[in-house]
C-alpha atoms as a PDB file:
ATOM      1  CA  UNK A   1     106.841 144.683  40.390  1.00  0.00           C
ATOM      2  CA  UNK A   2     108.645 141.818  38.677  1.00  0.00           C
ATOM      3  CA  UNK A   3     108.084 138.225  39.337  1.00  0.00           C
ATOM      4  CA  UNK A   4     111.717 137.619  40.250  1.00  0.00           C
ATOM      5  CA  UNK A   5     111.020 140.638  43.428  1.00  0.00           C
ATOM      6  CA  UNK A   6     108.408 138.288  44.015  1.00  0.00           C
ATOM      7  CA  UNK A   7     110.385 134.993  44.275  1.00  0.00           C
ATOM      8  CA  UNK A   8     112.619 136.813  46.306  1.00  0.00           C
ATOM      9  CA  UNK A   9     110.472 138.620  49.125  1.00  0.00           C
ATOM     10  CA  UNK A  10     108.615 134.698  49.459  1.00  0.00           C
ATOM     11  CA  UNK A  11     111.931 133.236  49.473  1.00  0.00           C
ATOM     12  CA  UNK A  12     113.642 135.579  52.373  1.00  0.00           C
ATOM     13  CA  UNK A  13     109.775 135.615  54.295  1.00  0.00           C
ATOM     14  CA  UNK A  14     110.289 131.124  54.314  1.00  0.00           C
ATOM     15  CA  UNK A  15     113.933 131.977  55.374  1.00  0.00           C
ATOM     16  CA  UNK A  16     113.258 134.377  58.018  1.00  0.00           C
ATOM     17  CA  UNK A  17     109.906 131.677  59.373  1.00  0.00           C
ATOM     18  CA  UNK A  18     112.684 128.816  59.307  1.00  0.00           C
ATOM     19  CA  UNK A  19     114.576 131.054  61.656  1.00  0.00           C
ATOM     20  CA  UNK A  20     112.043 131.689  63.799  1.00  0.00           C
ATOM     21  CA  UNK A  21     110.987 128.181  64.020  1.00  0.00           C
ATOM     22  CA  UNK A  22     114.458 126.921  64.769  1.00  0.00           C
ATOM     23  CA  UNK A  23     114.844 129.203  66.961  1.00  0.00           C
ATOM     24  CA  UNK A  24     111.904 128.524  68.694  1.00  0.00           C
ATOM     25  CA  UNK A  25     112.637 124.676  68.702  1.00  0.00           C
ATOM     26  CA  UNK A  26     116.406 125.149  70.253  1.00  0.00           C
ATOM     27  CA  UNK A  27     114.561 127.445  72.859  1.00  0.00           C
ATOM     28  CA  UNK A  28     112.082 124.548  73.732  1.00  0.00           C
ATOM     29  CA  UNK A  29     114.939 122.109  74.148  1.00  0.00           C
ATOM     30  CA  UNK A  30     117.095 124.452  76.051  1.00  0.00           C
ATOM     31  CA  UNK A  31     114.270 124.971  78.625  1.00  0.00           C
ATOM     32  CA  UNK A  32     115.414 123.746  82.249  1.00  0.00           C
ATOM     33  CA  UNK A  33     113.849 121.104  83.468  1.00  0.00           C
ATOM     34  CA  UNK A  34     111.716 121.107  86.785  1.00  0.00           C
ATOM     35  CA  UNK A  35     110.646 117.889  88.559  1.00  0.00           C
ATOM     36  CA  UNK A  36     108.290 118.278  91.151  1.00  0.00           C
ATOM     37  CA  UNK A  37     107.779 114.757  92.788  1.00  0.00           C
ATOM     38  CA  UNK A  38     104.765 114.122  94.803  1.00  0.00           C
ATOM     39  CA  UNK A  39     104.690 112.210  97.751  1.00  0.00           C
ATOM     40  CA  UNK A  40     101.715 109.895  97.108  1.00  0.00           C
ATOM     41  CA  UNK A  41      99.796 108.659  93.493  1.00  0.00           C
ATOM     42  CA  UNK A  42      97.726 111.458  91.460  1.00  0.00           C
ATOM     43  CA  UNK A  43      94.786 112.893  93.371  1.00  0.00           C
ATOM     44  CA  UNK A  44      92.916 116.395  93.173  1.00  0.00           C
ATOM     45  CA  UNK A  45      95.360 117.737  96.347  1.00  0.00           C
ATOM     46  CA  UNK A  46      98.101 118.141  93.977  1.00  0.00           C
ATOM     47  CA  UNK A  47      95.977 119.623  91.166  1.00  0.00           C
ATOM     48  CA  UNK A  48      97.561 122.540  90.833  1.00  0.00           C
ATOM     49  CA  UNK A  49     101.328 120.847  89.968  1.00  0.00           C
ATOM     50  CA  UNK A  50      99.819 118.928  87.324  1.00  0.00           C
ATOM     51  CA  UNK A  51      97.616 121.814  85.988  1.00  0.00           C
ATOM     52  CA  UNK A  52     101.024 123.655  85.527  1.00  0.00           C
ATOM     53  CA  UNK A  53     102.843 120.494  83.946  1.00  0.00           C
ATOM     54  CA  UNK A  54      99.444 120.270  81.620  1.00  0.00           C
ATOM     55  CA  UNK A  55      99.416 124.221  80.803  1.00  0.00           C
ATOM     56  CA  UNK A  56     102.923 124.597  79.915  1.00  0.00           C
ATOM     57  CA  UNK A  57     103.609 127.272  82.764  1.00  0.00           C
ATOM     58  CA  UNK A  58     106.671 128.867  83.226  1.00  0.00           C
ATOM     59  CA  UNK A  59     107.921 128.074  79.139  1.00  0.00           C
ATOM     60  CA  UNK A  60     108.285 132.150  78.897  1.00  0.00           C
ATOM     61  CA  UNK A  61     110.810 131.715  81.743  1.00  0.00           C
ATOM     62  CA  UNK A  62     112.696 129.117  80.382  1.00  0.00           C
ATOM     63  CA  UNK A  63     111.956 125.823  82.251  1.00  0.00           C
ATOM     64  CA  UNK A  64     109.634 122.982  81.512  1.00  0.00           C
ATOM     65  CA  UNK A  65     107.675 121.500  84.578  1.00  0.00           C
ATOM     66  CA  UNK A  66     107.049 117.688  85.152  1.00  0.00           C
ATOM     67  CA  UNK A  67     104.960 116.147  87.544  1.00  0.00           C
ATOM     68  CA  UNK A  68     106.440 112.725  89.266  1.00  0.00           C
ATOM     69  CA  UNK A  69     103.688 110.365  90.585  1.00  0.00           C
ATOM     70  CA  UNK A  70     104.668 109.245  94.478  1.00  0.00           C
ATOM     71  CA  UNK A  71     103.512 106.203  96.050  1.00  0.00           C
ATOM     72  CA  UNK A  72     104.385 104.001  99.256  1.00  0.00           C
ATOM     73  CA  UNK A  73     107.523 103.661  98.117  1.00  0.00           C
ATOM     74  CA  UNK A  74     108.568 107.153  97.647  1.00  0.00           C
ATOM     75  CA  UNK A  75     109.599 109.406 100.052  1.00  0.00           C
ATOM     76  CA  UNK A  76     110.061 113.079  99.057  1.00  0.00           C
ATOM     77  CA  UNK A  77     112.820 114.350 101.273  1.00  0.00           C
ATOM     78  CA  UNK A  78     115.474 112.294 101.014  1.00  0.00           C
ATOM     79  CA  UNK A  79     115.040 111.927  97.325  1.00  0.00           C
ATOM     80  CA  UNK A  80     114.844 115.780  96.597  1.00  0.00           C
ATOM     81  CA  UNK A  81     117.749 116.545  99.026  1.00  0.00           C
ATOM     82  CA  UNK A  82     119.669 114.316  97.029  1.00  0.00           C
ATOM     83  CA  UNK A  83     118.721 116.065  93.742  1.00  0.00           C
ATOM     84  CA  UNK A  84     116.220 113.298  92.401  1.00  0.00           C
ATOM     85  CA  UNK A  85     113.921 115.990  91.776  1.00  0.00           C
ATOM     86  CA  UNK A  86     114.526 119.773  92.166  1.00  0.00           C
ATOM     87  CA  UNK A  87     111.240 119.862  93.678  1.00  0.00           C
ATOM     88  CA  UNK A  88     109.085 117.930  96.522  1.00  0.00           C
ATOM     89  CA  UNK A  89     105.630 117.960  98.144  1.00  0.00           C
ATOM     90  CA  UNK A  90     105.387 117.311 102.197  1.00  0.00           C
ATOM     91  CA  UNK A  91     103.622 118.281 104.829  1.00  0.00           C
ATOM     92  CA  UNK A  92     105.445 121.150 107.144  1.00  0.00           C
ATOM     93  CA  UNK A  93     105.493 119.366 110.025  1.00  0.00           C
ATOM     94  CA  UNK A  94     107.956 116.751 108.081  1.00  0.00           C
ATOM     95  CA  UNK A  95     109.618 119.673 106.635  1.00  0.00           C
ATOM     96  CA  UNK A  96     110.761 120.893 109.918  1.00  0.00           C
ATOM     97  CA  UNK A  97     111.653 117.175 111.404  1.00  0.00           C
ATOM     98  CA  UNK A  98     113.921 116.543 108.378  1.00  0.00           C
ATOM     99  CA  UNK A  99     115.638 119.997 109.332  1.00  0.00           C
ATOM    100  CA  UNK A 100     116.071 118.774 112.547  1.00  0.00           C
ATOM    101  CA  UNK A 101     118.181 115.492 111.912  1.00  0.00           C
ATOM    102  CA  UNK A 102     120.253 117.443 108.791  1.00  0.00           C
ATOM    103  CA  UNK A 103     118.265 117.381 105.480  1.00  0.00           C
ATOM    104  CA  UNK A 104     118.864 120.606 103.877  1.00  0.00           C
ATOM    105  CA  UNK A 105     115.260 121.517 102.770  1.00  0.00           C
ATOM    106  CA  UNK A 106     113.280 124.135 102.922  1.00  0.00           C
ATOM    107  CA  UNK A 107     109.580 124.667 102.330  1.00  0.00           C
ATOM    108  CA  UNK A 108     108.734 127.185 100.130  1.00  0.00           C
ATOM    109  CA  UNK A 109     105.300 127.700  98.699  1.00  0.00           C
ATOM    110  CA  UNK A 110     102.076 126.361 100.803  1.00  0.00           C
ATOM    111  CA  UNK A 111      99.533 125.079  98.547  1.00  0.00           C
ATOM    112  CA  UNK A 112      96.615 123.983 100.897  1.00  0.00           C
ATOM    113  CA  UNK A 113      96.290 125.731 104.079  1.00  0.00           C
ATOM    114  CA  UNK A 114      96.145 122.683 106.190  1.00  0.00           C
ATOM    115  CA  UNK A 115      97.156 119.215 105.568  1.00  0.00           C
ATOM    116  CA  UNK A 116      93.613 117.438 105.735  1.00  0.00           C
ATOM    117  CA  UNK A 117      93.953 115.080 108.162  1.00  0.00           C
ATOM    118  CA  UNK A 118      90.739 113.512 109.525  1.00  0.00           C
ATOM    119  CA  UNK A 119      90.058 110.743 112.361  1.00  0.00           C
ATOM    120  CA  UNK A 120      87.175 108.651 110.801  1.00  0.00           C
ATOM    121  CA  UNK A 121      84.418 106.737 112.798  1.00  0.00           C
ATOM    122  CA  UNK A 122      81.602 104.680 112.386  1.00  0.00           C
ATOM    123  CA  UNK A 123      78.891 107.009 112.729  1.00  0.00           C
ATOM    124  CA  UNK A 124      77.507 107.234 115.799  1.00  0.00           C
ATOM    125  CA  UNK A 125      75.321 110.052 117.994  1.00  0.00           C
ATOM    126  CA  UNK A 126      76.840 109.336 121.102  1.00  0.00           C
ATOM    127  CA  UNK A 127      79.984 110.989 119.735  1.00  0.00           C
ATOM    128  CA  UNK A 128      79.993 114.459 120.599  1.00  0.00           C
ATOM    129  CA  UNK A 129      83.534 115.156 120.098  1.00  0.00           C
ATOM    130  CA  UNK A 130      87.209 113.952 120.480  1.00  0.00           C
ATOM    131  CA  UNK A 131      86.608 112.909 124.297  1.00  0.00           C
ATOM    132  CA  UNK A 132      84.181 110.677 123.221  1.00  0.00           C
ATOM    133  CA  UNK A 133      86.172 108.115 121.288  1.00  0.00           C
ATOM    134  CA  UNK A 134      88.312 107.393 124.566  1.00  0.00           C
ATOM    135  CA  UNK A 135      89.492 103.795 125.038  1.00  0.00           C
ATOM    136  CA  UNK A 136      88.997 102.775 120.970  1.00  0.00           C
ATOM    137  CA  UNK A 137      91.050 101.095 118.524  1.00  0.00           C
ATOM    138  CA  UNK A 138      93.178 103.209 116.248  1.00  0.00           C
ATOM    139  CA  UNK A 139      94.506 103.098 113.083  1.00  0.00           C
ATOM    140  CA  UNK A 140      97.311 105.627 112.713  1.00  0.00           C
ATOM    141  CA  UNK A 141     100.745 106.138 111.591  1.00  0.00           C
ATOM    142  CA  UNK A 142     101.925 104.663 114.887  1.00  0.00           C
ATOM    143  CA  UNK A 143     104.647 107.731 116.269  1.00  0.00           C
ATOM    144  CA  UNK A 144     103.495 110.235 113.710  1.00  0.00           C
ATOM    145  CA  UNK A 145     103.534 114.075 115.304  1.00  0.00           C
ATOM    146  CA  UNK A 146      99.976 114.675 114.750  1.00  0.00           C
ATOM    147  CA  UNK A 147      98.795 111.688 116.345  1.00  0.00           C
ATOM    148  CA  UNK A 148     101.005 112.010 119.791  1.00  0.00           C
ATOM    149  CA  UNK A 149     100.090 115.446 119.641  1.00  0.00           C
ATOM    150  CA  UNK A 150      96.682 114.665 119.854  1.00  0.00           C
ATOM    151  CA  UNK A 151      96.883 112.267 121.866  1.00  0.00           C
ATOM    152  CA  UNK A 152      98.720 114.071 124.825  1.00  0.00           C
ATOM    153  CA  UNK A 153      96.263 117.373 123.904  1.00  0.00           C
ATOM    154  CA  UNK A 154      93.229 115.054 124.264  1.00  0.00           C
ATOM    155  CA  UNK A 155      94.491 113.160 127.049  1.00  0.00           C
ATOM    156  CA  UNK A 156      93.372 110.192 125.154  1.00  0.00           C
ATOM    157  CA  UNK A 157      93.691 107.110 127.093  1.00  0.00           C
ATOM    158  CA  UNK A 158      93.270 103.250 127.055  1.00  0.00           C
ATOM    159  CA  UNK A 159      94.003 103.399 122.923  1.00  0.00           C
ATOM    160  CA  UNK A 160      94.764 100.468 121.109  1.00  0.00           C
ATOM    161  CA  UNK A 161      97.124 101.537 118.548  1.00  0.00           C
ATOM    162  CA  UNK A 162      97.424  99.510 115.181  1.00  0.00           C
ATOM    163  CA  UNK A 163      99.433 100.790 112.019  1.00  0.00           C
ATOM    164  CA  UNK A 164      96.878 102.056 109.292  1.00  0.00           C
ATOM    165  CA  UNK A 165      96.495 100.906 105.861  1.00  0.00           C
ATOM    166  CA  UNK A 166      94.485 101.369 102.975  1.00  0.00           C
ATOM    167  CA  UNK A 167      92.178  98.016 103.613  1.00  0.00           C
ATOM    168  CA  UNK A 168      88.639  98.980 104.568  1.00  0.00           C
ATOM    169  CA  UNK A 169      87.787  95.544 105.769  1.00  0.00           C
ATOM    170  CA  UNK A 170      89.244  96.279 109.418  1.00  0.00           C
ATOM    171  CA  UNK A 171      87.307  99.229 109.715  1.00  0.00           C
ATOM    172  CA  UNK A 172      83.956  97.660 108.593  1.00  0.00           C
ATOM    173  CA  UNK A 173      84.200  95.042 110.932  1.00  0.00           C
ATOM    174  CA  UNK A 174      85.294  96.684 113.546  1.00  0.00           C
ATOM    175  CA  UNK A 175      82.562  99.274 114.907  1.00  0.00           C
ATOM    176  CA  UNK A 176      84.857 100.737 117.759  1.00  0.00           C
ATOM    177  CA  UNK A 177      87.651 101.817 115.102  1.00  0.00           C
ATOM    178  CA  UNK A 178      88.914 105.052 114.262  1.00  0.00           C
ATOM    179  CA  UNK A 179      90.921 105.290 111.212  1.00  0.00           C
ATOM    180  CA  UNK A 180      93.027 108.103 110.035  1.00  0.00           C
ATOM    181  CA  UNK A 181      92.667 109.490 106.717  1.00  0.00           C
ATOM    182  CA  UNK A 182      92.684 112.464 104.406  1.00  0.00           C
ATOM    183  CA  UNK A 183      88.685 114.780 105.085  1.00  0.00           C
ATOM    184  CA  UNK A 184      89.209 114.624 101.040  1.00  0.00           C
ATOM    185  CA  UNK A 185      89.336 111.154  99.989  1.00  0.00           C
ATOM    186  CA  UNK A 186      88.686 108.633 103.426  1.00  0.00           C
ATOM    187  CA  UNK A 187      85.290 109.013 104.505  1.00  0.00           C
ATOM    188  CA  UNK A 188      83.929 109.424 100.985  1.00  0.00           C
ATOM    189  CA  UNK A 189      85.294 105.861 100.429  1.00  0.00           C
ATOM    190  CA  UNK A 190      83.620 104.373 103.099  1.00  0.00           C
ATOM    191  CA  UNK A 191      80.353 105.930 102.076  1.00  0.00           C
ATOM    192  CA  UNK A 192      80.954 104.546  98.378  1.00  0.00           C
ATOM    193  CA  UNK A 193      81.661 101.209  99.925  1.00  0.00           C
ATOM    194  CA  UNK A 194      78.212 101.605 102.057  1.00  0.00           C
ATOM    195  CA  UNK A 195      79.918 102.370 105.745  1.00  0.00           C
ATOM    196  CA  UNK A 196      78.281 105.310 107.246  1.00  0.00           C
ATOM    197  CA  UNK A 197      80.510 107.274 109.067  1.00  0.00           C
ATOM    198  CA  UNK A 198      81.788 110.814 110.571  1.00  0.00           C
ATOM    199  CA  UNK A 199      84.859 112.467 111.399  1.00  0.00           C
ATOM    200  CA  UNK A 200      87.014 115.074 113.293  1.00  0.00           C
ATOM    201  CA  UNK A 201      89.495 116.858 111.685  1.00  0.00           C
ATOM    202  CA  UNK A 202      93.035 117.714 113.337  1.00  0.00           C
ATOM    203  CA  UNK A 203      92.702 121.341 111.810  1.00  0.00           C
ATOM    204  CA  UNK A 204      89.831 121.400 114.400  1.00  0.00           C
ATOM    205  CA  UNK A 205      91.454 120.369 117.114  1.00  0.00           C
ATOM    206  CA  UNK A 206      94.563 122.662 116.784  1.00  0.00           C
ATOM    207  CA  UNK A 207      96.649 120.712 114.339  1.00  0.00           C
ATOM    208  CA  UNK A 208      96.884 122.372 111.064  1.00  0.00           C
ATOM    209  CA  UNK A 209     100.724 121.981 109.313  1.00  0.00           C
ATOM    210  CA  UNK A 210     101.059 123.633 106.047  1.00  0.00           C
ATOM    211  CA  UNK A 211     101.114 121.121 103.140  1.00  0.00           C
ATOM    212  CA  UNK A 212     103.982 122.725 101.378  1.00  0.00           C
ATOM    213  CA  UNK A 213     106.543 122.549  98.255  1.00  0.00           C
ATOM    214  CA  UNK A 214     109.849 122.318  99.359  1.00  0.00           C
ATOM    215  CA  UNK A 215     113.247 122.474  97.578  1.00  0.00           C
ATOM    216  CA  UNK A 216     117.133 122.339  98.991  1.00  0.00           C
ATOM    217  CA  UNK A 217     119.498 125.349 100.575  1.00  0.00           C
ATOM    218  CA  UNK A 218     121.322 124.890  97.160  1.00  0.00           C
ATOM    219  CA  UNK A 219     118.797 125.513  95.144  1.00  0.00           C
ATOM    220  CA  UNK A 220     117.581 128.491  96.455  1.00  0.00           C
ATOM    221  CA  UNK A 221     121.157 129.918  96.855  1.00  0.00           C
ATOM    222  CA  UNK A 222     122.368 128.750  93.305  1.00  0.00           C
ATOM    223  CA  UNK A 223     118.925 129.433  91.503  1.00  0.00           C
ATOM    224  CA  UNK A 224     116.985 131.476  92.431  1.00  0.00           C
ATOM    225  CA  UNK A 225     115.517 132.816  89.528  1.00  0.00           C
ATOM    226  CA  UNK A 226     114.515 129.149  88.713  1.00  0.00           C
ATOM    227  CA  UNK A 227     112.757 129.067  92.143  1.00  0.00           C
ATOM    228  CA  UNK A 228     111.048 132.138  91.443  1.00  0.00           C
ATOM    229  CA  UNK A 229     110.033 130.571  88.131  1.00  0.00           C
ATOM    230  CA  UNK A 230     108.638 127.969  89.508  1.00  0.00           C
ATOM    231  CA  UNK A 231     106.990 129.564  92.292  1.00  0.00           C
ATOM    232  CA  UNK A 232     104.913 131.484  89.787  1.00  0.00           C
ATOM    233  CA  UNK A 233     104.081 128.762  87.364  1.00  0.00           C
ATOM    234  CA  UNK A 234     102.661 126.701  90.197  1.00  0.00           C
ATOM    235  CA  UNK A 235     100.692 129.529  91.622  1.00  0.00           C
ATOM    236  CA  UNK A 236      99.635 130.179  88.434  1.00  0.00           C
ATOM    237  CA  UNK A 237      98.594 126.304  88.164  1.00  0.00           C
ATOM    238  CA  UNK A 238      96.457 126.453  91.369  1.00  0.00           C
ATOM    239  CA  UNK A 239      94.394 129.283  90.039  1.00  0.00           C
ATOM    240  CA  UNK A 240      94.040 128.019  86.903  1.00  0.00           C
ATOM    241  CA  UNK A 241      92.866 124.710  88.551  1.00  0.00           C
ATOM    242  CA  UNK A 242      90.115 126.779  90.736  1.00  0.00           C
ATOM    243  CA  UNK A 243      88.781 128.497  88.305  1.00  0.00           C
ATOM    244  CA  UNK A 244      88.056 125.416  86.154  1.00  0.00           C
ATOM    245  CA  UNK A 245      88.712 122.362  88.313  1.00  0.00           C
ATOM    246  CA  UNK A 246      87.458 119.407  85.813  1.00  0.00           C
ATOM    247  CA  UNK A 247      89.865 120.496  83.576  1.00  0.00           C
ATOM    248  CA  UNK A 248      92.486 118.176  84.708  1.00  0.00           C
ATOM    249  CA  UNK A 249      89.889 115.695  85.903  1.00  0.00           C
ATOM    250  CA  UNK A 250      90.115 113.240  83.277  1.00  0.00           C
ATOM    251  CA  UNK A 251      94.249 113.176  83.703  1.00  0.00           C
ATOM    252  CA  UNK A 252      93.941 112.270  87.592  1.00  0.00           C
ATOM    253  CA  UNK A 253      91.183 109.861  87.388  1.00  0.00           C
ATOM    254  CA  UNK A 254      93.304 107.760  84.857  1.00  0.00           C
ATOM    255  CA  UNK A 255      96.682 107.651  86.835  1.00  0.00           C
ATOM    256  CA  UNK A 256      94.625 107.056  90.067  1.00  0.00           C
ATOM    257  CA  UNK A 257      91.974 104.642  89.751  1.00  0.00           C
ATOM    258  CA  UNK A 258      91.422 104.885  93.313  1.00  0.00           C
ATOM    259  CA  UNK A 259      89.475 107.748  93.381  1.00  0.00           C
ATOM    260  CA  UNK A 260      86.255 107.950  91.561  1.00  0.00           C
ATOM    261  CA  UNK A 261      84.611 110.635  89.962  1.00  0.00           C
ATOM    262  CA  UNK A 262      82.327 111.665  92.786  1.00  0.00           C
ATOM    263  CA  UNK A 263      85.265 111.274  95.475  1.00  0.00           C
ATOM    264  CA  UNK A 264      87.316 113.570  92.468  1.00  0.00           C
ATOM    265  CA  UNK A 265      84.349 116.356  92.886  1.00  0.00           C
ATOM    266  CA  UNK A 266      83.438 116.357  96.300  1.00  0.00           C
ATOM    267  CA  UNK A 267      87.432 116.597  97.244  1.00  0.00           C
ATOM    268  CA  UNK A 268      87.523 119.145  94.982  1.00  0.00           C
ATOM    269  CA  UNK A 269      84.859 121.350  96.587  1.00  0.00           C
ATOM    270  CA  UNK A 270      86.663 120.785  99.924  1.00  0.00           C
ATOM    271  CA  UNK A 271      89.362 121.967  98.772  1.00  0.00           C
ATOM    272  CA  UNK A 272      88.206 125.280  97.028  1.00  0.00           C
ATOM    273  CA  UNK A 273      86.293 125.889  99.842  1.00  0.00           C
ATOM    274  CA  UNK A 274      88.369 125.843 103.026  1.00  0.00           C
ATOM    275  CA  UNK A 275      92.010 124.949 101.776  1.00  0.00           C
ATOM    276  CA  UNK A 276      93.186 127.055  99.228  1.00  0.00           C
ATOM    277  CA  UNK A 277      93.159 130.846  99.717  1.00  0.00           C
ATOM    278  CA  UNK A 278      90.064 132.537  98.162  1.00  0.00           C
ATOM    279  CA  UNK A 279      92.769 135.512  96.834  1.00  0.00           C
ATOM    280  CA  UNK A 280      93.891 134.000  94.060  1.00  0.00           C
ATOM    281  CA  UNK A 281      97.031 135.659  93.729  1.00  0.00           C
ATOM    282  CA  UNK A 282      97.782 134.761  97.940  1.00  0.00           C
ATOM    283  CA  UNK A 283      98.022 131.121  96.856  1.00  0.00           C
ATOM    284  CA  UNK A 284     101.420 129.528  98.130  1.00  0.00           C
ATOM    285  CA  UNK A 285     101.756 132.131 101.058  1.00  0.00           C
ATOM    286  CA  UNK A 286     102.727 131.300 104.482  1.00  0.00           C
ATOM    287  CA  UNK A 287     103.242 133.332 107.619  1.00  0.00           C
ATOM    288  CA  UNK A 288     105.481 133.263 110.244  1.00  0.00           C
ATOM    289  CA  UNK A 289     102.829 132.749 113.374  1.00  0.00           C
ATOM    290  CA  UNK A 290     101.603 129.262 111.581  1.00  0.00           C
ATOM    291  CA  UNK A 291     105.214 128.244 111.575  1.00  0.00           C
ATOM    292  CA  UNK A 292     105.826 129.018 115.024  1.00  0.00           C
ATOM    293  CA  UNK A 293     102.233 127.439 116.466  1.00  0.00           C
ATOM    294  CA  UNK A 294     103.111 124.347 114.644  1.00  0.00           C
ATOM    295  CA  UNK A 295     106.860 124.501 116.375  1.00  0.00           C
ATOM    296  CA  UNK A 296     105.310 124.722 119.370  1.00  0.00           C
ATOM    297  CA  UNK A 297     103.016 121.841 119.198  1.00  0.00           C
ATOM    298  CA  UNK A 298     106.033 119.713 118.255  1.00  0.00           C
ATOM    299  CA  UNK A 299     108.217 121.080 120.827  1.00  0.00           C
ATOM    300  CA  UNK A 300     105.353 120.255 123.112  1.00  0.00           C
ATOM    301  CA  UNK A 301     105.912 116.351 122.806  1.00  0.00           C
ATOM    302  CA  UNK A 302     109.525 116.256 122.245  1.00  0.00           C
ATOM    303  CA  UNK A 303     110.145 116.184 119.326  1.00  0.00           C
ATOM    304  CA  UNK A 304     111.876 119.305 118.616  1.00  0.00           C
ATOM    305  CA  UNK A 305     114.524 120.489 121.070  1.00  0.00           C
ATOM    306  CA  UNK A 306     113.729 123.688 122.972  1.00  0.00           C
ATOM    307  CA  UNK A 307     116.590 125.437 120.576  1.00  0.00           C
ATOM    308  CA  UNK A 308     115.111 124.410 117.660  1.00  0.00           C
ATOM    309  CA  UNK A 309     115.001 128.027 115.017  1.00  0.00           C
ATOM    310  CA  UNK A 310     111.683 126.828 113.054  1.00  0.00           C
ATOM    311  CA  UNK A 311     112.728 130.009 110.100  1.00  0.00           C
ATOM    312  CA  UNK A 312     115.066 127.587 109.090  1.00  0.00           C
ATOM    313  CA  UNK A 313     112.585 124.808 107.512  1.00  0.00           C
ATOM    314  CA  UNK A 314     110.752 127.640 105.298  1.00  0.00           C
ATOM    315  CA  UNK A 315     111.865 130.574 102.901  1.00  0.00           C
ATOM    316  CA  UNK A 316     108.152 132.633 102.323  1.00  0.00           C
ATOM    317  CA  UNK A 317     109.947 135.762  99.742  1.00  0.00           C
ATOM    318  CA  UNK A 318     110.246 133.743  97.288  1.00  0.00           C
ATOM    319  CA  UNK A 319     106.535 133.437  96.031  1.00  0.00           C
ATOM    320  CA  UNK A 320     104.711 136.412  93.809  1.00  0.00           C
ATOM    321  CA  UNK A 321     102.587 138.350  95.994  1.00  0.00           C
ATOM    322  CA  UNK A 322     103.741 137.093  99.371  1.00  0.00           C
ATOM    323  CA  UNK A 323     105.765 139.737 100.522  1.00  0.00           C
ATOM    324  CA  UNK A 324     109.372 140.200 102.292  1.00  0.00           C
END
């Protein structure tokens, strides 16, 4: 073989690689963008969304995932219904209230079985249960379902009601006050900060509302091979994130400075242990009997109408491995 068969088999190999790699570039920048916005700062509860920003999930189907950090200023309906994001995170109990008054979402991928709400006390043995904390100061989102649910369950009477907030000083000086919180995050704070305490969870008292992603009616009628796409990137995220969960430690505990390494690993073991479904491939299911308990509990203190169709907050086909 002559040199010039040479020059020329290099020369078409570095012309066919520069059409590969252009190729590959234009395909990169083509990919469809996905926003997922979170409704509160980074923390381990939306692992798996980051994990699938971090891994690049869902680039062999075309789109590119990005994580938006919430905060008290955000709020994840109204801003995905009016196409700020193609993507939110809410609680289904939200989901189905928004419904209600017009907002065309639709949840459609539950990531943690329950939302992990927890009433926090200062520890004490005389508390036995819910009954127990009658006639105490609490610190709620004053009018939220959960909490008149609970209260009207509970028959919990002679409450002072005061809006919650993230300042632990009210709580420490108060011994008589309840405080409502995430299980994952709130009482592991107080025992940093050196307040003993305990808690009840609303998932033990009946309350248990999906925490969901939710999208629009549009979306999911216009494209839904995107949905699908994302669906199984962000399943894909969550077992990725269980089956090595410091992997996007370091990520989380520099956007939120609020939560500390041990609070970071102790929600995480919460979470792997009772909120996200042990069959890895399940994660992001729902079922229609959850739906339907949780639209009867609402119902139940007014604040859906007797009419109310609850299938019309959720779409559950849409996720790999769910079912029709």
């Amino acid at each position: 073989m002559t040199a010039t068969f040479f020059r020329r088999t290099a020369l078409a190999m570095a012309l066919v690689a520069t059409s590969l790699g252009a190729a590959l570039t234009a395909a990169a920048q083509e990919a469809k963008p996905v926003r997922i916005l979170t409704n509160w700062f980074a923390q381990p509860d939306q692992a798996g969304y980051w994990q699938a920003q971090q891994d690049k999930l869902g680039a062999e189907a075309g789109i590119r995932i990005s994580v938006l950090q919430g905060g008290p200023k955000i709020q994840t309906i109204p801003q995905v219904a009016s196409g700020q994001a193609e993507f939110g995170i809410g609680n289904a109990d939200d989901v189905m209230l928004a419904r209600l008054r017009g907002a065309p979402v639709r949840a459609v991928f539950a990531h943690l079985d329950h939302v992990p709400y927890a009433l926090v006390y200062h520890a004490d043995p005389a508390v036995k249960g819910i009954a127990d904390l009658q006639g105490r100061t609490f610190a709620v989102n004053i009018g939220n379902a959960y909490w008149e649910w609970t209260k009207k369950q509970y028959k919990l009477a002679n409450t002072r009601e005061i809006p919650v907030s993230g300042d632990l000083s009210l709580f420490r000086n108060d011994a008589r006050m309840v405080q409502q919180g995430y299980s994952l995050y709130l009482p592991a704070r107080m025992e940093e900060a050196g307040i003993a305490v305990q808690s009840i969870s609303l998932a033990s008292l009946g309350y248990r509302p999906y925490n969901v992603l939710f999208t629009t009616d549009e979306m999911i009628q216009k494209n839904p091979a995107l949905v699908k796409a994302t669906l199984a990137a962000v399943q894909k995220g969550w077992s990725n994130f269980v089956h090595n969960p410091s992997g996007i430690k370091p990520m989380l505990l520099e956007m939120n400075k609020q939560i500390s390494p041990a609070v970071y690993d102790a929600a995480n073991k919460e979470m792997i242990e009772k909120l996200i479904s042990h069959d890895l491939g399940k994660i992001g299911c729902m079922n229609d009997a959850r739906w339907t308990e949780l639209a009867t509990q609402l119902r139940s203190v007014a604040f859906l109408p007797a009419n109310f169709n609850e299938k019309q907050a959720y779409d559950r086909t849409l996720v790999p491995g769910c079912g029709s």
